[in-house]
PDB file of N, CA and C in Angstrom:
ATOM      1  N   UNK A   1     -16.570  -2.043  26.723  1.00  0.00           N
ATOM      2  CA  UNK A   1     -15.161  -2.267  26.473  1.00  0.00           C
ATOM      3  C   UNK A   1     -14.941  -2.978  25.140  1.00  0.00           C
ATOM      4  N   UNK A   2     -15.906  -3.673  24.483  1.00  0.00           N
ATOM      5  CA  UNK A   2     -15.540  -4.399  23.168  1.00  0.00           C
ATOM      6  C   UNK A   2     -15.138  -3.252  21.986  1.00  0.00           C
ATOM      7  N   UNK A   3     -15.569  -2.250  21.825  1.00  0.00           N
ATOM      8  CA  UNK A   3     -15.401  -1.522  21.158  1.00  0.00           C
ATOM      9  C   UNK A   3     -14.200  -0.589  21.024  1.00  0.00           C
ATOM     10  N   UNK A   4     -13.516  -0.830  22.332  1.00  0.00           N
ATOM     11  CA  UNK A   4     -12.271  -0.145  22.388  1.00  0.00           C
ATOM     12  C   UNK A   4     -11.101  -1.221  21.835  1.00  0.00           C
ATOM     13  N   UNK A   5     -10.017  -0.229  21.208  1.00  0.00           N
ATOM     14  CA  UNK A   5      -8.750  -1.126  20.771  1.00  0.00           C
ATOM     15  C   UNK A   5      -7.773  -1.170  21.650  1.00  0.00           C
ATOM     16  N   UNK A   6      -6.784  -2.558  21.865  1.00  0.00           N
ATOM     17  CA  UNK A   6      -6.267  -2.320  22.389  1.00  0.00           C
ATOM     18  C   UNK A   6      -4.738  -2.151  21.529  1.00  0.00           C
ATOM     19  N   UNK A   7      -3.577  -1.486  22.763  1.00  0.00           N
ATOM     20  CA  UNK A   7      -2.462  -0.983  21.922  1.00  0.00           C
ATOM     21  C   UNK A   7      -1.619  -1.539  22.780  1.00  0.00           C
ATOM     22  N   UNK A   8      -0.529  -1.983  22.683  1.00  0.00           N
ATOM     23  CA  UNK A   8       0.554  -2.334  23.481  1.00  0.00           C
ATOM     24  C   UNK A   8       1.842  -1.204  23.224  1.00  0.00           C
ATOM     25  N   UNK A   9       1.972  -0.921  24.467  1.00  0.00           N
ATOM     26  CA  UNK A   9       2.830   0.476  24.333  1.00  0.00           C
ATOM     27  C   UNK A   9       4.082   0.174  24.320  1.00  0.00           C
ATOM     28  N   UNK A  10       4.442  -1.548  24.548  1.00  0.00           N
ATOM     29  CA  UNK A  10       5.921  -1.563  24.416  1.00  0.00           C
ATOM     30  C   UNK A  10       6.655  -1.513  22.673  1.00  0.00           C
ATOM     31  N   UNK A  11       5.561  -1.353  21.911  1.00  0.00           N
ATOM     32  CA  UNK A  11       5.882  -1.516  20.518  1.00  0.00           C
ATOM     33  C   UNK A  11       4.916  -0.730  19.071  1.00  0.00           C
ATOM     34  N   UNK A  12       3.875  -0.289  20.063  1.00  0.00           N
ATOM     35  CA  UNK A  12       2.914   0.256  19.202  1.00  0.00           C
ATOM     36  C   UNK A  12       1.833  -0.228  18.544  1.00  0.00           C
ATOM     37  N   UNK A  13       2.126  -1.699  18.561  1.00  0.00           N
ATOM     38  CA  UNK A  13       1.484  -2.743  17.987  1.00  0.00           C
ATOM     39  C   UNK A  13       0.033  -3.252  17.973  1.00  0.00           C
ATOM     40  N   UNK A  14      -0.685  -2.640  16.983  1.00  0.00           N
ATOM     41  CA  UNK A  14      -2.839  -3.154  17.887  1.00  0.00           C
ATOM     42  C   UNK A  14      -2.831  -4.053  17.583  1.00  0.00           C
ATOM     43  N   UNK A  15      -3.117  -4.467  19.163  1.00  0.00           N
ATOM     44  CA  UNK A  15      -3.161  -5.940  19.372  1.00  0.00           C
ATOM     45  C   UNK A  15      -4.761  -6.417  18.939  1.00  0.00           C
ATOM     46  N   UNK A  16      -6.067  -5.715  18.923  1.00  0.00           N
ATOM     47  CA  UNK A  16      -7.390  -6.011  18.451  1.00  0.00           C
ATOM     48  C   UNK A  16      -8.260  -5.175  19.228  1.00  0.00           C
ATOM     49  N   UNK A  17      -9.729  -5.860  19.014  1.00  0.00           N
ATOM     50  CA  UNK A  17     -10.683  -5.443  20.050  1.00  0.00           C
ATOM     51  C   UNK A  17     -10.613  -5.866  21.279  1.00  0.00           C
ATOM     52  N   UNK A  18     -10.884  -5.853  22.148  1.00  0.00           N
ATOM     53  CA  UNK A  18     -11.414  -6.512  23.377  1.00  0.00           C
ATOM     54  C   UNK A  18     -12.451  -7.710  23.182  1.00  0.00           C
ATOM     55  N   UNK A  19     -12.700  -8.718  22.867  1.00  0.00           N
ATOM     56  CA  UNK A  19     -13.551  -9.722  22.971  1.00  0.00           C
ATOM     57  C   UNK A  19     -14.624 -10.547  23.886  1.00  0.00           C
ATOM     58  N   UNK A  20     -13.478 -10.077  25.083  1.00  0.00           N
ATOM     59  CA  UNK A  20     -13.940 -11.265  26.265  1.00  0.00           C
ATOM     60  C   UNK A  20     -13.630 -10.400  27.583  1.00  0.00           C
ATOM     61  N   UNK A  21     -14.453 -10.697  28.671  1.00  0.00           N
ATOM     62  CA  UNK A  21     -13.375 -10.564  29.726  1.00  0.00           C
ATOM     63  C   UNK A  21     -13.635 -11.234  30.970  1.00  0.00           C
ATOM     64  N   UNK A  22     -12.754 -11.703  32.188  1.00  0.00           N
ATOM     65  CA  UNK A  22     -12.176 -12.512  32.632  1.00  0.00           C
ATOM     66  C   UNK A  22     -12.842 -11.961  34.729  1.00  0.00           C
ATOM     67  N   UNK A  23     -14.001 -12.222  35.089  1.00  0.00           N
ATOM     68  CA  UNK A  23     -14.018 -11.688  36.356  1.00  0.00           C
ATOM     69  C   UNK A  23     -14.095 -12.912  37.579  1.00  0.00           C
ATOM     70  N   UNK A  24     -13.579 -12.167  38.977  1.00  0.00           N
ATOM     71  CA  UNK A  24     -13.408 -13.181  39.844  1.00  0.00           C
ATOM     72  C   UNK A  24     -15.220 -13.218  39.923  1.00  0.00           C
ATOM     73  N   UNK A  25     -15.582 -13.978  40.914  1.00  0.00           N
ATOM     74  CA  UNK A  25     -16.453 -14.398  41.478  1.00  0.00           C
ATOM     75  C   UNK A  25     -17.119 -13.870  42.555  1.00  0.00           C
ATOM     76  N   UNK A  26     -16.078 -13.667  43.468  1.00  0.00           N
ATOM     77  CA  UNK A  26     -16.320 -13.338  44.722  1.00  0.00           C
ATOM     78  C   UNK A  26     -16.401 -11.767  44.745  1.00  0.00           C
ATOM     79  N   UNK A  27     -15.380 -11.043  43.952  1.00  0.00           N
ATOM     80  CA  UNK A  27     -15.250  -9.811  44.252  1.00  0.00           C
ATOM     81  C   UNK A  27     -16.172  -9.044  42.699  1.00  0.00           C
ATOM     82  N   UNK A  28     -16.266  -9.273  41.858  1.00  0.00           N
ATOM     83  CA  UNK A  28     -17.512  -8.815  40.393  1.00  0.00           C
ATOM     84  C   UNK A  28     -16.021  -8.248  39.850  1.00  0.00           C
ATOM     85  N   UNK A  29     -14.673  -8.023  40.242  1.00  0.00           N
ATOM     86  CA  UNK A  29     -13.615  -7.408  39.827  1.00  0.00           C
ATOM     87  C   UNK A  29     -13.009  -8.042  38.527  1.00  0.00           C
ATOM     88  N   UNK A  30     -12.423  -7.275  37.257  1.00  0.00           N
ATOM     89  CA  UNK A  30     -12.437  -7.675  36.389  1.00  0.00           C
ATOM     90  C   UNK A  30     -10.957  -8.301  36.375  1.00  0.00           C
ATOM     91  N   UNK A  31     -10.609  -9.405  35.977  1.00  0.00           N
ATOM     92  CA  UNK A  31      -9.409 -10.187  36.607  1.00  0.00           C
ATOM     93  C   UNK A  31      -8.219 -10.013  35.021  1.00  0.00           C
ATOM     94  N   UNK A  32      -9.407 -10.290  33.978  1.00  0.00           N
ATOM     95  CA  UNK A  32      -8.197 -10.302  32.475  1.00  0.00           C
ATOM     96  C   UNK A  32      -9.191  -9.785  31.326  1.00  0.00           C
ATOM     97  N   UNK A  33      -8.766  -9.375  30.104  1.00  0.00           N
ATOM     98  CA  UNK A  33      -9.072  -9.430  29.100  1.00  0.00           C
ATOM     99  C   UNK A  33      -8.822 -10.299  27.885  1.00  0.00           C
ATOM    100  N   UNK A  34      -9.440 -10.466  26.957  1.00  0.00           N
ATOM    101  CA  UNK A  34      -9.140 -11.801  26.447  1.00  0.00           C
ATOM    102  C   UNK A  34      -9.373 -10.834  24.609  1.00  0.00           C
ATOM    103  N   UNK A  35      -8.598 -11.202  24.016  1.00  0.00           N
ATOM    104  CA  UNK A  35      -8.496 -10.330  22.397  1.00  0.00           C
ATOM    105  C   UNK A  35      -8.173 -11.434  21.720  1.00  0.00           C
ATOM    106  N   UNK A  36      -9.129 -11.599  20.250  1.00  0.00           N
ATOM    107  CA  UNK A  36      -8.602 -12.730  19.556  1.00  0.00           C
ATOM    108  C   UNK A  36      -7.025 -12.007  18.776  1.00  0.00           C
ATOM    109  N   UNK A  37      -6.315 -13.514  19.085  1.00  0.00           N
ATOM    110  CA  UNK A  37      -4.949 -13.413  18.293  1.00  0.00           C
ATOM    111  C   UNK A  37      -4.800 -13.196  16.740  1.00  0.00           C
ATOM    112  N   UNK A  38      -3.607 -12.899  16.417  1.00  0.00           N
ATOM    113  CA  UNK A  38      -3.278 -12.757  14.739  1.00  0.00           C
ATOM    114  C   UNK A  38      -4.363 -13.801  13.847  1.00  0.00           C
ATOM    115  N   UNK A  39      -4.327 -13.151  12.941  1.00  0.00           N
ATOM    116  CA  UNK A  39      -5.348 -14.216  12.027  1.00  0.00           C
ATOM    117  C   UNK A  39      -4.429 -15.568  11.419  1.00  0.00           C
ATOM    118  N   UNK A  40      -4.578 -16.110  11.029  1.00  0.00           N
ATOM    119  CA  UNK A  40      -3.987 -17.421  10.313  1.00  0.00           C
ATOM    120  C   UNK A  40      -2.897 -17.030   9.002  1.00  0.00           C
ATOM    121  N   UNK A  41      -3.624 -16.318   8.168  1.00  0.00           N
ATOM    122  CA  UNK A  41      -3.023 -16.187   6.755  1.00  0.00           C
ATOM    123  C   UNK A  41      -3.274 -14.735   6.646  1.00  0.00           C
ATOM    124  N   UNK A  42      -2.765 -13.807   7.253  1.00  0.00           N
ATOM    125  CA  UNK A  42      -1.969 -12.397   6.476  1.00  0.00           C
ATOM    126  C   UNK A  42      -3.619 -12.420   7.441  1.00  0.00           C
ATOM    127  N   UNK A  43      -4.294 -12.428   8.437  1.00  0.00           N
ATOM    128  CA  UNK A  43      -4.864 -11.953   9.019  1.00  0.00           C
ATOM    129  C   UNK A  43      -6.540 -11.945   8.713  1.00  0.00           C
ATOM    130  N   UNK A  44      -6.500 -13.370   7.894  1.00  0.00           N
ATOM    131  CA  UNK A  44      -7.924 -13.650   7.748  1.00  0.00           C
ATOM    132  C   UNK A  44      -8.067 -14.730   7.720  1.00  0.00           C
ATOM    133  N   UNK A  45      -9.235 -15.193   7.790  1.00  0.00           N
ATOM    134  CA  UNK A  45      -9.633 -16.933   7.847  1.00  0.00           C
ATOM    135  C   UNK A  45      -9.583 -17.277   9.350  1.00  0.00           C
ATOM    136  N   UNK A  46      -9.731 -16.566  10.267  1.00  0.00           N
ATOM    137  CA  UNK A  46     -10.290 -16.922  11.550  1.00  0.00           C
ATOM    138  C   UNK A  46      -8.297 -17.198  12.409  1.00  0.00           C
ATOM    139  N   UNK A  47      -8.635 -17.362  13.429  1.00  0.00           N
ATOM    140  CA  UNK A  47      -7.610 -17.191  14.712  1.00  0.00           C
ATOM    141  C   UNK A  47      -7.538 -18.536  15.182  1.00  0.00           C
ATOM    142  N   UNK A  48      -6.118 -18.865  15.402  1.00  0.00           N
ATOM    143  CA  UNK A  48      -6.142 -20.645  16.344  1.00  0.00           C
ATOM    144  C   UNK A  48      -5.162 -19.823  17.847  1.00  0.00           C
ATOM    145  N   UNK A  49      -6.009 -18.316  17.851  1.00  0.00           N
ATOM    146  CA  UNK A  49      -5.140 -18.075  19.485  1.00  0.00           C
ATOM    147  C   UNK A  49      -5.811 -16.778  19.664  1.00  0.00           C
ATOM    148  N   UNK A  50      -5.596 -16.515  20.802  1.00  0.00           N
ATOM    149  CA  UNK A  50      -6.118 -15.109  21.580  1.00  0.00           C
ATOM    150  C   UNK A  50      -4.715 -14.484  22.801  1.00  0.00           C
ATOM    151  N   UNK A  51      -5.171 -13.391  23.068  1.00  0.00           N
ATOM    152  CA  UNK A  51      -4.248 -12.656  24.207  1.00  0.00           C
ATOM    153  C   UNK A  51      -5.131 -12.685  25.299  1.00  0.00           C
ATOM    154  N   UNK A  52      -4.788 -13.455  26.638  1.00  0.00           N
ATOM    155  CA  UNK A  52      -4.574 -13.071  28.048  1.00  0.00           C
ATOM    156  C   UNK A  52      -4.367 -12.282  29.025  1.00  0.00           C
ATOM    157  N   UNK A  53      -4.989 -10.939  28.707  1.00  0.00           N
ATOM    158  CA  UNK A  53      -4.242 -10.105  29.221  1.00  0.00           C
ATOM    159  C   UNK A  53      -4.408  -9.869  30.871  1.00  0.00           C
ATOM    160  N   UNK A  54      -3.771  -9.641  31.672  1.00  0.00           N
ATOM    161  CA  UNK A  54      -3.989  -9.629  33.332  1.00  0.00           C
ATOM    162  C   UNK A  54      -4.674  -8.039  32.981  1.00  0.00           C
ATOM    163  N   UNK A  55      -5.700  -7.519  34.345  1.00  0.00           N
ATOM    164  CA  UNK A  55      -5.912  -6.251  34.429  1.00  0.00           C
ATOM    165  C   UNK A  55      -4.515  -5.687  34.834  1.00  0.00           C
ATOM    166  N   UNK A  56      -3.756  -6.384  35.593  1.00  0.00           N
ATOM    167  CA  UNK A  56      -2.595  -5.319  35.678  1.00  0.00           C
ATOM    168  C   UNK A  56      -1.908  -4.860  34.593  1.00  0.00           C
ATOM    169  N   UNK A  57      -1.810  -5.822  34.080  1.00  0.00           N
ATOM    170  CA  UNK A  57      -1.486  -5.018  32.607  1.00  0.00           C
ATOM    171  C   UNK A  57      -1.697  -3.926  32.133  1.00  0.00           C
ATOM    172  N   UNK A  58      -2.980  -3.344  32.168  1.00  0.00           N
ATOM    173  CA  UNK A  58      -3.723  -2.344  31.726  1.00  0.00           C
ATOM    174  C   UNK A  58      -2.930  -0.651  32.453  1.00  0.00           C
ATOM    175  N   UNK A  59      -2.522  -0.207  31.037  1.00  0.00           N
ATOM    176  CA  UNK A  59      -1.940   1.205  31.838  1.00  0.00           C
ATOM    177  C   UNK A  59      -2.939   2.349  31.647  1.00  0.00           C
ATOM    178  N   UNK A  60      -3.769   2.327  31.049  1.00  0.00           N
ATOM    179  CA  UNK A  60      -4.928   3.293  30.683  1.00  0.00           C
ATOM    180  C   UNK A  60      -5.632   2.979  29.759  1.00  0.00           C
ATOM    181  N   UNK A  61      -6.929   3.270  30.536  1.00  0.00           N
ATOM    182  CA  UNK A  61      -8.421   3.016  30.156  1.00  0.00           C
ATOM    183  C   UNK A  61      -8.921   4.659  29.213  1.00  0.00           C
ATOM    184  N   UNK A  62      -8.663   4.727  27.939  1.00  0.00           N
ATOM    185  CA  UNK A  62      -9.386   5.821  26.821  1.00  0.00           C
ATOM    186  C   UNK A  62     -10.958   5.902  26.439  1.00  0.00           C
ATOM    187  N   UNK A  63     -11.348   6.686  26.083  1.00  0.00           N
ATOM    188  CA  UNK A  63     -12.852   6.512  25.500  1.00  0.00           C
ATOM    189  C   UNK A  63     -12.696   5.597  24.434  1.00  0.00           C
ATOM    190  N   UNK A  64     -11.609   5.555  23.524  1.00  0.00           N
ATOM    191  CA  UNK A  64     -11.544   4.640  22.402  1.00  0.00           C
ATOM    192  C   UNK A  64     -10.584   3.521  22.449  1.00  0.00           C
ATOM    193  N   UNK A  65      -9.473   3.885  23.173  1.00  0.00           N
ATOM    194  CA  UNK A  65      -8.404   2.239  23.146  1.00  0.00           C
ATOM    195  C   UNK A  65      -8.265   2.474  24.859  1.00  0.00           C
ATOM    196  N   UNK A  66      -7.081   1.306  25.070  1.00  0.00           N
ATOM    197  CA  UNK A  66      -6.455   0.662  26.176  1.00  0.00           C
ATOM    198  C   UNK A  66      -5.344   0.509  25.816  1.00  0.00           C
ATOM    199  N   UNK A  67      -4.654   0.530  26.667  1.00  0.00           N
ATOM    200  CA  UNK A  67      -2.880   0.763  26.943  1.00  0.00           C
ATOM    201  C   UNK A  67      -2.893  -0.005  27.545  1.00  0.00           C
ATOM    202  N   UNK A  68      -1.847  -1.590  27.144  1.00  0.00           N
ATOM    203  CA  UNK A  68      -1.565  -2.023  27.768  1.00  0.00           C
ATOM    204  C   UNK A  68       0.299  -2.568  27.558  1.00  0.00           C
ATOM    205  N   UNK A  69       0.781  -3.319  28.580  1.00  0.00           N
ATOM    206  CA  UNK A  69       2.239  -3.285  28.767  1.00  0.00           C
ATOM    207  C   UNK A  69       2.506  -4.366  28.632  1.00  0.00           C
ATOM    208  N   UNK A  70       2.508  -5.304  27.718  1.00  0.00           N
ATOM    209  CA  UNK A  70       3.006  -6.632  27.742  1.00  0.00           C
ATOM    210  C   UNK A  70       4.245  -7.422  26.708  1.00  0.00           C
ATOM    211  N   UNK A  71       4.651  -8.213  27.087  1.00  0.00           N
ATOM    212  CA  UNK A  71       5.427  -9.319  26.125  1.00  0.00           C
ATOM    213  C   UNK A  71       4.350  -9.800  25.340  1.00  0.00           C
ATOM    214  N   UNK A  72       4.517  -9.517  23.680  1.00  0.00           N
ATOM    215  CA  UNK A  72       3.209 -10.284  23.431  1.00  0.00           C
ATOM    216  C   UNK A  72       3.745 -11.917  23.541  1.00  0.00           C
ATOM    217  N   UNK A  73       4.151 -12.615  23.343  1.00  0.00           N
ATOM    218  CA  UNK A  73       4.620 -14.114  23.652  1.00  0.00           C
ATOM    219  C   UNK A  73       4.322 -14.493  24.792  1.00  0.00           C
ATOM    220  N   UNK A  74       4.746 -13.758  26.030  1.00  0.00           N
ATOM    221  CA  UNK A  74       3.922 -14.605  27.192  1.00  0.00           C
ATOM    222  C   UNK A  74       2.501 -14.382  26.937  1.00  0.00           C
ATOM    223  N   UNK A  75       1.676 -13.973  26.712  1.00  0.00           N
ATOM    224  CA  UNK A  75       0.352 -13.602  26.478  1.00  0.00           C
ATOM    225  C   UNK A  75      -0.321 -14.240  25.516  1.00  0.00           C
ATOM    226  N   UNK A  76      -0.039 -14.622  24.670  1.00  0.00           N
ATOM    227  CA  UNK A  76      -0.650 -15.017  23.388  1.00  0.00           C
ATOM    228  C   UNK A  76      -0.605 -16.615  23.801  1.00  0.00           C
ATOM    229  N   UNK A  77      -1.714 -16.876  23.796  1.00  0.00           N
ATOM    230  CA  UNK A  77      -2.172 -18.359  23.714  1.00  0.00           C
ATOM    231  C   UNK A  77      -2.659 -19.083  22.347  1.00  0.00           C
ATOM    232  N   UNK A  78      -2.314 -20.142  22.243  1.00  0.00           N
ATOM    233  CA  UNK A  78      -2.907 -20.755  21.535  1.00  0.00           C
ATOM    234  C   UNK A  78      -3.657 -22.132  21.989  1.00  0.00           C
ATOM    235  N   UNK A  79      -4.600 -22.276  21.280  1.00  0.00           N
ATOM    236  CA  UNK A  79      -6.229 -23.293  21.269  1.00  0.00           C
ATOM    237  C   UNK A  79      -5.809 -24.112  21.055  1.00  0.00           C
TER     238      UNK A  79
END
């Protein structure tokens, strides 16, 4: 999954790679995905945030990206 991009379909917007991801314990089920956020300065010099994404989120799984459905603002965390 790191290699796939993800896209947010409410705007078109690539949100990044896939970075991280987020599983319960009990069940091996994958719970979130985690994408580093916008870069600092026009998108370089490293990230002070990432996206959260719930698996529900996820509207389709591609050989190359992911569709997903979100507000980016609730999602986007910052460190």
């Amino acid at each position: 999954m790191r290699d796939k991009e993800v896209i947010n379909i409410c705007d078109g917007k690539r949100l990044g790679c896939v970075m991280d991801l987020e599983f319960d314990a009990c069940s091996g089920k994958i719970e979130k995905i985690i994408i580093p956020g916008p870069g600092k300065i026009c998108g370089v010099f490293g990230t002070d945030s990432e996206y959260v994404i719930p698996f529900g989120c996820i509207k389709k799984i591609g050989p190359d990206i992911i569709l997903v459905e979100i507000q980016e603002e609730k999602f986007l965390q910052k460190f």
